[in-house]
N, C-alpha and C. Protein backbone atom coordinates (compact mmCIF):
# COMPACT_ATOMS: atom_id res chain seq x y z
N UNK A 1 36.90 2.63 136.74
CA UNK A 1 36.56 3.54 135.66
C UNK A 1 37.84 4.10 135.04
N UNK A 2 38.15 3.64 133.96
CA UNK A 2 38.81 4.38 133.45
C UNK A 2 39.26 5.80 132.60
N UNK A 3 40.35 6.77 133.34
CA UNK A 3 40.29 8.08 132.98
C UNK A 3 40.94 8.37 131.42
N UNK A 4 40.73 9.25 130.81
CA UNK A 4 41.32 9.76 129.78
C UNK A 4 42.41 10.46 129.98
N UNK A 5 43.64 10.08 129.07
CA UNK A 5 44.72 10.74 128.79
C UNK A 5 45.28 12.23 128.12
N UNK A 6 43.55 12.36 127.28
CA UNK A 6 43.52 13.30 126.31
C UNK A 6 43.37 14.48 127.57
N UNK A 7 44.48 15.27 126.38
CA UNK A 7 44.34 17.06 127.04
C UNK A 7 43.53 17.99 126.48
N UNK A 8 43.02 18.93 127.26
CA UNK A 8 42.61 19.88 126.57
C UNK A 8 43.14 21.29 126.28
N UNK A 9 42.45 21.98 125.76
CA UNK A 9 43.66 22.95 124.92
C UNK A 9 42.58 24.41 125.64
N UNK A 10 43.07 25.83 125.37
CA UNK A 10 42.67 26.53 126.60
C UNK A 10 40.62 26.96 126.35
N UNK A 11 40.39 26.34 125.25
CA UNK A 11 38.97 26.52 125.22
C UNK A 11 38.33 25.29 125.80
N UNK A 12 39.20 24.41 126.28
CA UNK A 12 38.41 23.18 127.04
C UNK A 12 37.87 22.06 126.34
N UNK A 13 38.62 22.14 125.16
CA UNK A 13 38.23 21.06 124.05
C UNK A 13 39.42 20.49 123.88
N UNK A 14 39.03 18.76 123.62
CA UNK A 14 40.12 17.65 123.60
C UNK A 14 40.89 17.85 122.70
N UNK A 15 42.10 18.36 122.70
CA UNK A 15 43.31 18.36 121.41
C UNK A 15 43.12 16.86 120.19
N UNK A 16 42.68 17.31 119.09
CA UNK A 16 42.77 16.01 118.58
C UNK A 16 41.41 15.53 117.91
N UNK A 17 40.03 16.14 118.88
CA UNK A 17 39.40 15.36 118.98
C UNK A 17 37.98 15.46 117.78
N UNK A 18 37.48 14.72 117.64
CA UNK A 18 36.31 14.12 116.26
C UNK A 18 35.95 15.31 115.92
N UNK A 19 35.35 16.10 116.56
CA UNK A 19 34.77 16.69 116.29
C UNK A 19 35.40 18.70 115.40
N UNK A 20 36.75 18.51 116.38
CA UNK A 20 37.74 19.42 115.70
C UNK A 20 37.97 19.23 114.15
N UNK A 21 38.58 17.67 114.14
CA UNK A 21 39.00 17.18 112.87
C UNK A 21 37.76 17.37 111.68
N UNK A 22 36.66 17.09 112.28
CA UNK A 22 35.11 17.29 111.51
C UNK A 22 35.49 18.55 110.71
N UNK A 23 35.16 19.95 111.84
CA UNK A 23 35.41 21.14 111.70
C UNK A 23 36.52 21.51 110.44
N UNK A 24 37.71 21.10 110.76
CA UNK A 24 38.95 20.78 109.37
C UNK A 24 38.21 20.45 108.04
N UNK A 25 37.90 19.64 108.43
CA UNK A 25 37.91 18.95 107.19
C UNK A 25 36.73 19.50 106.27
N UNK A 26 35.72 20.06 106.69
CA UNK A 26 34.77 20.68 106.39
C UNK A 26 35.33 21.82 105.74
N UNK A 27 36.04 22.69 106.36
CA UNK A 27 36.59 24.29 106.07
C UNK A 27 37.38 23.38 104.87
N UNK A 28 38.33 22.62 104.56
CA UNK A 28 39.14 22.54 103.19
C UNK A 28 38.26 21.66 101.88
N UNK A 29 36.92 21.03 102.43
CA UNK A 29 35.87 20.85 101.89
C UNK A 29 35.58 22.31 100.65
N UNK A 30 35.14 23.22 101.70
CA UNK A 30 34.77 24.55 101.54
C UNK A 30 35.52 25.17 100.49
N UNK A 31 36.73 25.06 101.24
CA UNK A 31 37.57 25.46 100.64
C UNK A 31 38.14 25.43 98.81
N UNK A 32 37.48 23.92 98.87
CA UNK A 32 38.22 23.06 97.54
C UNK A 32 36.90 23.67 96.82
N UNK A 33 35.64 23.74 97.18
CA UNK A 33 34.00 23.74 96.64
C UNK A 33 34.32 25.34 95.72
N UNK A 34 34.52 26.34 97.18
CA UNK A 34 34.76 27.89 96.54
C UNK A 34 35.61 27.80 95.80
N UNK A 35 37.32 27.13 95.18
CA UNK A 35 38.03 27.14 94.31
C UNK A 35 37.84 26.61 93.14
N UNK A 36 37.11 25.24 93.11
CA UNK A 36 36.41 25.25 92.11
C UNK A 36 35.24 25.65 90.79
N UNK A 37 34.48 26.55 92.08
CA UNK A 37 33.78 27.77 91.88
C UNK A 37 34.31 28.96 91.02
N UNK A 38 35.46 29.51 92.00
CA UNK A 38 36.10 30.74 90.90
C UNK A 38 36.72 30.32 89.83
N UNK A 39 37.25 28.92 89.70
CA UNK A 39 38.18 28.72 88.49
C UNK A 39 36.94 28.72 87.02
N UNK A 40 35.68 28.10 87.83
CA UNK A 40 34.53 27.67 86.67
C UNK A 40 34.28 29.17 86.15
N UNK A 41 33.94 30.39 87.22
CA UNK A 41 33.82 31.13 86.82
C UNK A 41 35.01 32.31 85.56
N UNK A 42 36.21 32.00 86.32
CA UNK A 42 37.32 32.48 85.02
C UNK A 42 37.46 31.61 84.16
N UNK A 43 36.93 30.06 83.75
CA UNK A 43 37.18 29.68 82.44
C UNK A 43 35.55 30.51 81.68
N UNK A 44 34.51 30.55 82.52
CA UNK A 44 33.48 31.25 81.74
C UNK A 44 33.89 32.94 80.91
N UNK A 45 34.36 33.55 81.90
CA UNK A 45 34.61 34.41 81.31
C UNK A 45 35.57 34.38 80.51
N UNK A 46 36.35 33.39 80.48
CA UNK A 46 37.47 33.37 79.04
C UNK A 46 37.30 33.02 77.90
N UNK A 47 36.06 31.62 78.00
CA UNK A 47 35.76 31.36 76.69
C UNK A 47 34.64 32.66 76.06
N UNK A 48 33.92 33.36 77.08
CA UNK A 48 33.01 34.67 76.34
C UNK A 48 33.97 35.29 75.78
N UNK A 49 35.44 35.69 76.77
CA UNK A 49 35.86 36.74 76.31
C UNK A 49 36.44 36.17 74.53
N UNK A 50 37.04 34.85 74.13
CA UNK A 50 37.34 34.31 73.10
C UNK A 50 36.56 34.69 72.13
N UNK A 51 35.13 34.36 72.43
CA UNK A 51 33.88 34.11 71.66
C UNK A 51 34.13 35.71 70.98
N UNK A 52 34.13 36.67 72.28
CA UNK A 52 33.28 38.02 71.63
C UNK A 52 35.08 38.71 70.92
N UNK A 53 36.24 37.96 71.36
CA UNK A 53 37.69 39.04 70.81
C UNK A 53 37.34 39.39 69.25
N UNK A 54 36.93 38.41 68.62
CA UNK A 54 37.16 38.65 66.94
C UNK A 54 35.73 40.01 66.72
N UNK A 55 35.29 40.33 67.36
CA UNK A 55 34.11 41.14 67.22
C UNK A 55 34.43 42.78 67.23
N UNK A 56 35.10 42.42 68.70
CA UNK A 56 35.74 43.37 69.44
C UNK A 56 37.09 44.23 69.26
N UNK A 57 37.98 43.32 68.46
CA UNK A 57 39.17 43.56 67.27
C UNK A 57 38.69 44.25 66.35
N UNK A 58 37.14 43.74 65.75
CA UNK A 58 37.32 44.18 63.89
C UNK A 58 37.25 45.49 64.29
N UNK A 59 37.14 46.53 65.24
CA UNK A 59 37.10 48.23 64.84
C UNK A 59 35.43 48.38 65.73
N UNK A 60 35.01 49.34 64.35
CA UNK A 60 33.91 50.32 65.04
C UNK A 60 33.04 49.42 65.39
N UNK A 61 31.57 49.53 65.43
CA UNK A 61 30.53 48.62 65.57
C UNK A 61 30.37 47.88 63.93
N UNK A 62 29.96 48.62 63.02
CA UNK A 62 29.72 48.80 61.65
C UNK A 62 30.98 47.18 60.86
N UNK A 63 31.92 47.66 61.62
CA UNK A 63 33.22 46.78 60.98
C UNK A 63 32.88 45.25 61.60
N UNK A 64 32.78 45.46 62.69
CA UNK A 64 32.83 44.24 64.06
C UNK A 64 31.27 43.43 63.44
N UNK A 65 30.03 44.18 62.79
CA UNK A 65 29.14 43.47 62.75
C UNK A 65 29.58 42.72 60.83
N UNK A 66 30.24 43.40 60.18
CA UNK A 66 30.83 42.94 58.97
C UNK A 66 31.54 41.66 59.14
N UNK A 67 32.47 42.01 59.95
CA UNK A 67 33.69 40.86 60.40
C UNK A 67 32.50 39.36 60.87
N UNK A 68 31.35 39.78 61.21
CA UNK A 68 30.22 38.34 62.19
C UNK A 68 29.54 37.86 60.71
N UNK A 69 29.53 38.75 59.80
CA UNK A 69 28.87 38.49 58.62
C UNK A 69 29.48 37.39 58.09
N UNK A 70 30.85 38.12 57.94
CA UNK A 70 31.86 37.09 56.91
C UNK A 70 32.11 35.85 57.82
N UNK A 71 32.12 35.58 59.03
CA UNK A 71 31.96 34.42 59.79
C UNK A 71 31.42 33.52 59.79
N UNK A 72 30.03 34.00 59.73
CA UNK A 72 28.61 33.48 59.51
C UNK A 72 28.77 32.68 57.91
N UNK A 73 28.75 33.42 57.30
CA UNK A 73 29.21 33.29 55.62
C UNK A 73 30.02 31.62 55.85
N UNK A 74 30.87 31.67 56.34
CA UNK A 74 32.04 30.70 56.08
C UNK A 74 31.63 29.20 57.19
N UNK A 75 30.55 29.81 57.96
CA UNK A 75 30.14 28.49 58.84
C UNK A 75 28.81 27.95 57.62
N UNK A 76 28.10 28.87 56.96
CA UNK A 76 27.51 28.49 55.64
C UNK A 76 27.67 27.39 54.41
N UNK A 77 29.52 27.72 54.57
CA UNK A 77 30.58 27.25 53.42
C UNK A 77 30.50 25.67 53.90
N UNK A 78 30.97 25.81 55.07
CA UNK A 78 31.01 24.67 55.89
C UNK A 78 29.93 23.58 56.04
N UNK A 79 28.65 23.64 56.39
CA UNK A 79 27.88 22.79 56.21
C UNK A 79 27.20 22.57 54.60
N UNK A 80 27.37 23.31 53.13
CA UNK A 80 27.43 23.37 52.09
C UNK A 80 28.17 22.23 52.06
N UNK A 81 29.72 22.15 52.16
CA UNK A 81 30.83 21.46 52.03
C UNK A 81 30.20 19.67 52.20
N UNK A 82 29.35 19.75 53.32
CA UNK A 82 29.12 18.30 53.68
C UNK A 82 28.10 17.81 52.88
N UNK A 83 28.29 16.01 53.37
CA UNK A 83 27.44 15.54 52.53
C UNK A 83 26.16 14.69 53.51
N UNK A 84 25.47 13.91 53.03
CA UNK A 84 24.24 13.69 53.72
C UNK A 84 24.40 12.25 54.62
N UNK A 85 25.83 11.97 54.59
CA UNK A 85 26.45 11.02 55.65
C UNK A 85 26.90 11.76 57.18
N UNK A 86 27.05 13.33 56.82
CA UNK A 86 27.56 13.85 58.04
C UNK A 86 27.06 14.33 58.96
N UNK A 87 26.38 13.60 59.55
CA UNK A 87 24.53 14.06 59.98
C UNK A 87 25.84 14.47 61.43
N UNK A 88 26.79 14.10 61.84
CA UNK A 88 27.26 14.30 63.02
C UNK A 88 27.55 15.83 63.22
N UNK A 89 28.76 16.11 62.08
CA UNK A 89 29.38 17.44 61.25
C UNK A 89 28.16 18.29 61.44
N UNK A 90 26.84 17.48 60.66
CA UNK A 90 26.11 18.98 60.22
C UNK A 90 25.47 19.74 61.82
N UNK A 91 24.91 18.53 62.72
CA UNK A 91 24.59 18.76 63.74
C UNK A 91 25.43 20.17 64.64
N UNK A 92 26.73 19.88 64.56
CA UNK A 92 27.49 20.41 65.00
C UNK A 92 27.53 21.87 64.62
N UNK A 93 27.64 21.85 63.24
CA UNK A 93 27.61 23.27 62.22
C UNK A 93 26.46 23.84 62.79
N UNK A 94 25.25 23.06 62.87
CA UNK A 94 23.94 24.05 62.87
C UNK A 94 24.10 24.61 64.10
N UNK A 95 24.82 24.02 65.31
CA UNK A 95 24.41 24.41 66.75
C UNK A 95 25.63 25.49 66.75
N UNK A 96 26.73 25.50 65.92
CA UNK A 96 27.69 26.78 65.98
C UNK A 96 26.52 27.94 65.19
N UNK A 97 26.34 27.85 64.05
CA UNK A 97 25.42 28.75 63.56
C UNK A 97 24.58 29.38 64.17
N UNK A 98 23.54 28.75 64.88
CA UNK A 98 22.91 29.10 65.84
C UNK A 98 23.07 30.11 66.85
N UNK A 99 23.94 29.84 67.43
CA UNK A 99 24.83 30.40 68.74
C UNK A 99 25.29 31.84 68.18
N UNK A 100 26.12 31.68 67.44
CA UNK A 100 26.72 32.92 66.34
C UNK A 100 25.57 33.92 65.98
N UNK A 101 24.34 33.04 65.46
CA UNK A 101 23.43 34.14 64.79
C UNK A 101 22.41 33.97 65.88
N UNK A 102 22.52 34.16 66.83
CA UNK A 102 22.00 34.23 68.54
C UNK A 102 22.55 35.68 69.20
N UNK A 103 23.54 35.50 68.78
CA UNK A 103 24.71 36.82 69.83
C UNK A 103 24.63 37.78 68.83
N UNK A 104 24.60 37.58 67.43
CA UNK A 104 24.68 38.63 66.57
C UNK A 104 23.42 39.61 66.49
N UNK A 105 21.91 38.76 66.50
CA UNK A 105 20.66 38.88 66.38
C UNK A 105 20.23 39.80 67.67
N UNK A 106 21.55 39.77 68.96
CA UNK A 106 21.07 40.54 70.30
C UNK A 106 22.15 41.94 70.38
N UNK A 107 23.30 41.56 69.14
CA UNK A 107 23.93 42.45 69.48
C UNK A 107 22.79 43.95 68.22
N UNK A 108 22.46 43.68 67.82
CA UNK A 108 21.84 44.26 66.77
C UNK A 108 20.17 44.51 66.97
N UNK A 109 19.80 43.89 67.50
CA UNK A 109 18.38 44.06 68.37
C UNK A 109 18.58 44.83 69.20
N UNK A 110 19.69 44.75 70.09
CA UNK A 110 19.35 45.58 71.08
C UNK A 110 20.02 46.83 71.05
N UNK A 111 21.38 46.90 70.05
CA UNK A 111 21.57 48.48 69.97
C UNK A 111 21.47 48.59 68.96
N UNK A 112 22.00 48.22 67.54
CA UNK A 112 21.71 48.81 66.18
C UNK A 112 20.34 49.36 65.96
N UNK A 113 19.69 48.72 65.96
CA UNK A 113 18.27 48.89 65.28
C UNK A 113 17.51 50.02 66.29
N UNK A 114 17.24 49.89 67.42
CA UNK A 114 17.11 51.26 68.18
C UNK A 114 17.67 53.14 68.05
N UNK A 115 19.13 52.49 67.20
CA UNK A 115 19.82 53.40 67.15
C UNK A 115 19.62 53.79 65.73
N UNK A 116 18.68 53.15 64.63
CA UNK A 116 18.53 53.14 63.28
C UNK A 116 17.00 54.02 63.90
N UNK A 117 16.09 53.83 65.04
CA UNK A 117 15.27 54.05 64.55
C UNK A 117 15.55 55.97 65.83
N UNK A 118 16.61 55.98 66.30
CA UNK A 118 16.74 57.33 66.73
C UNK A 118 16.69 58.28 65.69
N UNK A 119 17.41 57.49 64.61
CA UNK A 119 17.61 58.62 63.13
C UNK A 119 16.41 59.21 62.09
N UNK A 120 15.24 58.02 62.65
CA UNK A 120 14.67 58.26 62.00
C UNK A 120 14.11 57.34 60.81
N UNK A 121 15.23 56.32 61.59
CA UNK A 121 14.87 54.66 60.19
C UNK A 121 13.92 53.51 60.95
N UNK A 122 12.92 54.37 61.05
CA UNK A 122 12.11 53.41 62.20
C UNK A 122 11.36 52.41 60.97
N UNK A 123 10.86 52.31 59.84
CA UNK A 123 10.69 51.43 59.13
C UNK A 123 11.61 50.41 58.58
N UNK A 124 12.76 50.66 58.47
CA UNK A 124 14.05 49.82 57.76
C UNK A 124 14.14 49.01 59.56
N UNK A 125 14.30 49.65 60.53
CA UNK A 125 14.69 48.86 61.62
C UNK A 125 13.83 47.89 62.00
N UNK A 126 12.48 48.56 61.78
CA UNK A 126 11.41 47.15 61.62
C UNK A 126 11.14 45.86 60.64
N UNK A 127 11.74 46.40 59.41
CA UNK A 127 12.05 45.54 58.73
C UNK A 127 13.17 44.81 59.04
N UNK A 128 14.22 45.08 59.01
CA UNK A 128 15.01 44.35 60.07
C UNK A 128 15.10 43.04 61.38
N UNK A 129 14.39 43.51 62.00
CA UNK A 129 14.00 43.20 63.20
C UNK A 129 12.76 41.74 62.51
N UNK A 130 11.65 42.11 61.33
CA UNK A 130 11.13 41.28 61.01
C UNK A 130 11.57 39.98 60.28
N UNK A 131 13.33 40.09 59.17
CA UNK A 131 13.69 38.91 58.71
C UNK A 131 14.75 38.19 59.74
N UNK A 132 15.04 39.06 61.26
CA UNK A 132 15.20 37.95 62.17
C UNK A 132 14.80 36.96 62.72
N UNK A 133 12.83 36.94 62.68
CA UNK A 133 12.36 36.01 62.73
C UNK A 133 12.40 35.30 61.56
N UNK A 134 12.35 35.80 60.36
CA UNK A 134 12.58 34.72 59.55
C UNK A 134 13.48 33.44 59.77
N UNK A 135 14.94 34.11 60.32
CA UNK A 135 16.29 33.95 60.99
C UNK A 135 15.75 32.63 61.61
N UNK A 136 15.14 33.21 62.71
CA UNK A 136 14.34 31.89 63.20
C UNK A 136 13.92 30.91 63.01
N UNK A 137 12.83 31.42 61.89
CA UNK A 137 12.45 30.42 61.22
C UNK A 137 12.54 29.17 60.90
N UNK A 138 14.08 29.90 60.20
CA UNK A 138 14.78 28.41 59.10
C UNK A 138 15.64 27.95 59.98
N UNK A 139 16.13 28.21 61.25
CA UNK A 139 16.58 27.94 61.88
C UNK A 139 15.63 26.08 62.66
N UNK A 140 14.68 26.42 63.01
CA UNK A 140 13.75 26.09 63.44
C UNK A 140 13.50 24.93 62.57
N UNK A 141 13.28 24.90 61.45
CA UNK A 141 13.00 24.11 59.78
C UNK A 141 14.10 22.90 59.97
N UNK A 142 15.54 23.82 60.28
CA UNK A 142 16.61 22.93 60.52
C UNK A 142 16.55 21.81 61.32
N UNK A 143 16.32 22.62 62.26
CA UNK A 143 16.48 21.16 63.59
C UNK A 143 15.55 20.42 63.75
N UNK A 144 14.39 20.87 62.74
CA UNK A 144 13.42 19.38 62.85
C UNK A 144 13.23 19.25 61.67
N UNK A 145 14.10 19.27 60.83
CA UNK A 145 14.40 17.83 59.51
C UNK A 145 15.59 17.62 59.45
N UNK A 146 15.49 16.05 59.12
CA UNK A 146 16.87 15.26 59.29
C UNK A 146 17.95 16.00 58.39
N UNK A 147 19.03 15.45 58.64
CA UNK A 147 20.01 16.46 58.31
C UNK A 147 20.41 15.54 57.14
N UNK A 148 20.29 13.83 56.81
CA UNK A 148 20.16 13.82 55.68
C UNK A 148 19.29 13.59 54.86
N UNK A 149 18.73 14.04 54.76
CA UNK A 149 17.35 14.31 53.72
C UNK A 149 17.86 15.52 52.86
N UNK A 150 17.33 15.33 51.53
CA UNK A 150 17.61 16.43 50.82
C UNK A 150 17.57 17.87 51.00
N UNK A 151 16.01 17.58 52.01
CA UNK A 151 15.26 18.40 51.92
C UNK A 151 15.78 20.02 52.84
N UNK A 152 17.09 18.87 53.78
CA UNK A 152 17.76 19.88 54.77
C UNK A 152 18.60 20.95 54.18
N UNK A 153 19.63 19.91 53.21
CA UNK A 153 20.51 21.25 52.61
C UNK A 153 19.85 22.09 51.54
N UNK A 154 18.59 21.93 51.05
CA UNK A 154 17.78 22.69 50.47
C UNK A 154 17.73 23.58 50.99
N UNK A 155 17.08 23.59 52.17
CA UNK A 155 17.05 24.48 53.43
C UNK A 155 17.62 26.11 53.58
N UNK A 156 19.33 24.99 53.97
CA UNK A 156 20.15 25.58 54.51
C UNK A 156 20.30 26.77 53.29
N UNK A 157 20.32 26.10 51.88
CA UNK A 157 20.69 27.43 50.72
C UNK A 157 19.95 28.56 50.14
N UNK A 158 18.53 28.27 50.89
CA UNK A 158 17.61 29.11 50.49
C UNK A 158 17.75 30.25 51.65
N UNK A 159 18.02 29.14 52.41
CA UNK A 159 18.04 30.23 54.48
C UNK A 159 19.49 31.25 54.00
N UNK A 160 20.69 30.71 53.28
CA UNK A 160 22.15 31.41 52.95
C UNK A 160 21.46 32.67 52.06
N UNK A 161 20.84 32.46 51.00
CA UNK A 161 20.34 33.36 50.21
C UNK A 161 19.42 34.66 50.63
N UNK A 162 19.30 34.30 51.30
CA UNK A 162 18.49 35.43 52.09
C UNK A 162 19.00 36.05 53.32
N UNK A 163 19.73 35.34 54.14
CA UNK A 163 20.34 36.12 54.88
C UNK A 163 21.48 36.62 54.23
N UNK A 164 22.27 35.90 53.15
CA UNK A 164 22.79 37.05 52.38
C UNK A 164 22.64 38.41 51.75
N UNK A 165 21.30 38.65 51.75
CA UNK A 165 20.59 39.82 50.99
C UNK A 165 20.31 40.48 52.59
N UNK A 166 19.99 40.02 53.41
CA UNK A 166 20.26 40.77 54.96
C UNK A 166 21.22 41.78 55.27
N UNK A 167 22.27 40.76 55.02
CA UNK A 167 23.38 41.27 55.26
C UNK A 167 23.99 42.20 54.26
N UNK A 168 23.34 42.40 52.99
CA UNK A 168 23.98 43.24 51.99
C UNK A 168 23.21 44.38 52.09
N UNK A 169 22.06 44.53 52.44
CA UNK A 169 21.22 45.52 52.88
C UNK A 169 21.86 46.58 53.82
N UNK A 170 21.95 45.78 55.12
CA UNK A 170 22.95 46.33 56.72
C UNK A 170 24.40 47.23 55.87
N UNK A 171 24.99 46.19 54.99
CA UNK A 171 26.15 46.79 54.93
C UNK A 171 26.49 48.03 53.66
N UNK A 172 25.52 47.84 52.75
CA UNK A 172 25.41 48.57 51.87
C UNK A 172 24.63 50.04 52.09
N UNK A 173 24.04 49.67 52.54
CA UNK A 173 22.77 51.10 52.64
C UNK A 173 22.90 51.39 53.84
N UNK A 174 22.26 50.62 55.13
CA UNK A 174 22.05 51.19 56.28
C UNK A 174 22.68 51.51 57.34
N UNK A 175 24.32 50.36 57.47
CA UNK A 175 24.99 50.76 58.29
C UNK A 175 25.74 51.80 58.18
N UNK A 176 26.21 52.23 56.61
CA UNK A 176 26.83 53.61 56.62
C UNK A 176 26.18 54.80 56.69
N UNK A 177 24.90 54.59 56.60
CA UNK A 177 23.77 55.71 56.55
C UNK A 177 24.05 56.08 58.40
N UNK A 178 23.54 55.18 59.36
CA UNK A 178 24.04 55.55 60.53
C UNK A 178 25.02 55.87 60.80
N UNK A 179 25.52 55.18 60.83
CA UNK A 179 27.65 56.12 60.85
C UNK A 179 27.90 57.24 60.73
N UNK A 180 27.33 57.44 59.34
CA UNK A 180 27.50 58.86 58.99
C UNK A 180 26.83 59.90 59.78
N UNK A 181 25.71 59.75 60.03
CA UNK A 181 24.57 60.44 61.24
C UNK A 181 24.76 60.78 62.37
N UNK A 182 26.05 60.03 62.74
CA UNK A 182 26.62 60.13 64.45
C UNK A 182 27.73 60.24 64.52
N UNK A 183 27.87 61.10 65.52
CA UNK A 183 29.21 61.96 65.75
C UNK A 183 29.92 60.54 66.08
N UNK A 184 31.62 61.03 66.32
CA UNK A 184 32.44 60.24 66.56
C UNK A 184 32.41 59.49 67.80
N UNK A 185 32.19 60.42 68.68
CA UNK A 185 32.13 59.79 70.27
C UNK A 185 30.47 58.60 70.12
N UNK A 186 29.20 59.26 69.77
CA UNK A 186 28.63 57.99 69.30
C UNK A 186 28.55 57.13 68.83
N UNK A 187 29.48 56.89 67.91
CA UNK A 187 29.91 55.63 67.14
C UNK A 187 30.44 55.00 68.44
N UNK A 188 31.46 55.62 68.96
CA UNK A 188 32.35 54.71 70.01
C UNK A 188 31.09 54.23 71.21
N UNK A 189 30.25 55.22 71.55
CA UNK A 189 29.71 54.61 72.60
C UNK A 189 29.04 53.38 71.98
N UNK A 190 28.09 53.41 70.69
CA UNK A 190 27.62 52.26 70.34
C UNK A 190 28.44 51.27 69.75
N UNK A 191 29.51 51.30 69.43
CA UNK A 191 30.43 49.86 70.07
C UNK A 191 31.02 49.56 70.85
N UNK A 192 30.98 50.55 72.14
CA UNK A 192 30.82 49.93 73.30
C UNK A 192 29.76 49.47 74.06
N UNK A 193 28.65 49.64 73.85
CA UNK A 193 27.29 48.70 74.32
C UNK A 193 27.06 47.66 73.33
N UNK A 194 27.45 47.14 72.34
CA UNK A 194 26.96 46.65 70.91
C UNK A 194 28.29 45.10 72.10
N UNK A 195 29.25 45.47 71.97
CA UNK A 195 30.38 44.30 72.40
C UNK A 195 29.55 44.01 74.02
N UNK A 196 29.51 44.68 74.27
CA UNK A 196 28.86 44.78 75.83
C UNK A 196 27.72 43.32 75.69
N UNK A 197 27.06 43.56 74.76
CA UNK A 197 26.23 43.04 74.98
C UNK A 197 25.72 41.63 74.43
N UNK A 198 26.95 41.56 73.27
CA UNK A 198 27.48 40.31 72.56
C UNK A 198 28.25 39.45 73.69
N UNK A 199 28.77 40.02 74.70
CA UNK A 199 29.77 39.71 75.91
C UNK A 199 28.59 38.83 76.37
N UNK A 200 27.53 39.52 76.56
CA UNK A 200 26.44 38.95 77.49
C UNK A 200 26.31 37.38 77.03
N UNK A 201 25.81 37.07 76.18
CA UNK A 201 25.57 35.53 75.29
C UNK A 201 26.42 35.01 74.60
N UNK A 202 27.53 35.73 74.63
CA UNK A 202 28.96 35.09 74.19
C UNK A 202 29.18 33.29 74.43
């Protein structure tokens, strides 16, 4: 019968042996799994934090939702610009649009318009709140007609025209009407829940 050479070490296990190396290799397994983990998680939070900086720069809430306007506006410009060969382009445009008037639609749902109807603008905030579904809507119109068909960028300029009058509404009449209504420190708190929460779906 032949004996083994292998030693053991003071817990009584073979220096060396399968089942140690198992153990290893498992823990830098682990190891590599959890690092890959946190890195996924800090590129997430970097591209939100990207997404929401230009929001979060323009100033008060009032400014920051202006600054998403004129954004919006120019991703507008952009699929305008194309033609009915760029079914790739437009695809692309609609799903940035989307996204944009996704985060904007929650940053404004969930604190503007609450905070329109603390003042007392509980009809304007419902109105509000009602041409977001429109928002929807044409959104909706979009992605199920082809992108070259006429019938799409028709669409898209009737959907620009009206959320342009949205947005001239917010910025003309109602967002300075609130502003004005709330002390200084409230302004600040509601652009700090307003980014907060654009952060969220960023």
């Amino acid at each position: 019968m032949a004996t083994s050479t292998a030693t053991r070490d003071s817990k009584g296990r073979f220096k060396g042996s399968e089942s140690e190396k198992g153990g290893s290799n498992f823990g830098m397994v682990a190891g590599a799994v959890a690092g890959g983990a946190a890195l996924g998680i800090l590129a997430m939070f970097g591209r939100k934090a990207a997404v929401q900086a230009p929001t979060m720069l323009a100033g008060n809430w009032d400014e920051a939702l202006a600054a998403e306007h004129a954004a919006t506006l120019k991703v507008f410009d952009a699929i305008e610009a194309t033609d009915e060969k760029a079914s790739v382009r437009r695809n692309m445009l609609l799903a940035h649009l989307k996204h944009a008037l996704m985060k904007h639609a929650i940053e404004e749902e969930n604190v503007i318009y609450p905070a329109l109807r603390e003042i007392g603008q509980i009809e304007a905030a419902d109105e509000l709140n009602k041409e977001h579904g429109y928002v929807k809507q044409y959104l909706y119109e979009l992605e199920n007609t082809p992108t070259a068909s006429p019938e799409w960028i028709a669409i898209v300029r009737k959907f620009r025209a009206d959320i342009e009058e949205h947005m001239q509404e917010e910025e003309m009449k109602l967002f300075p009407m609130l502003r004005a209504q709330l002390s200084e420190e409230k302004n600040k708190h509601l652009t700090a829940t307003m980014n907060k929460e654009g952060f969220k779906v960023a």
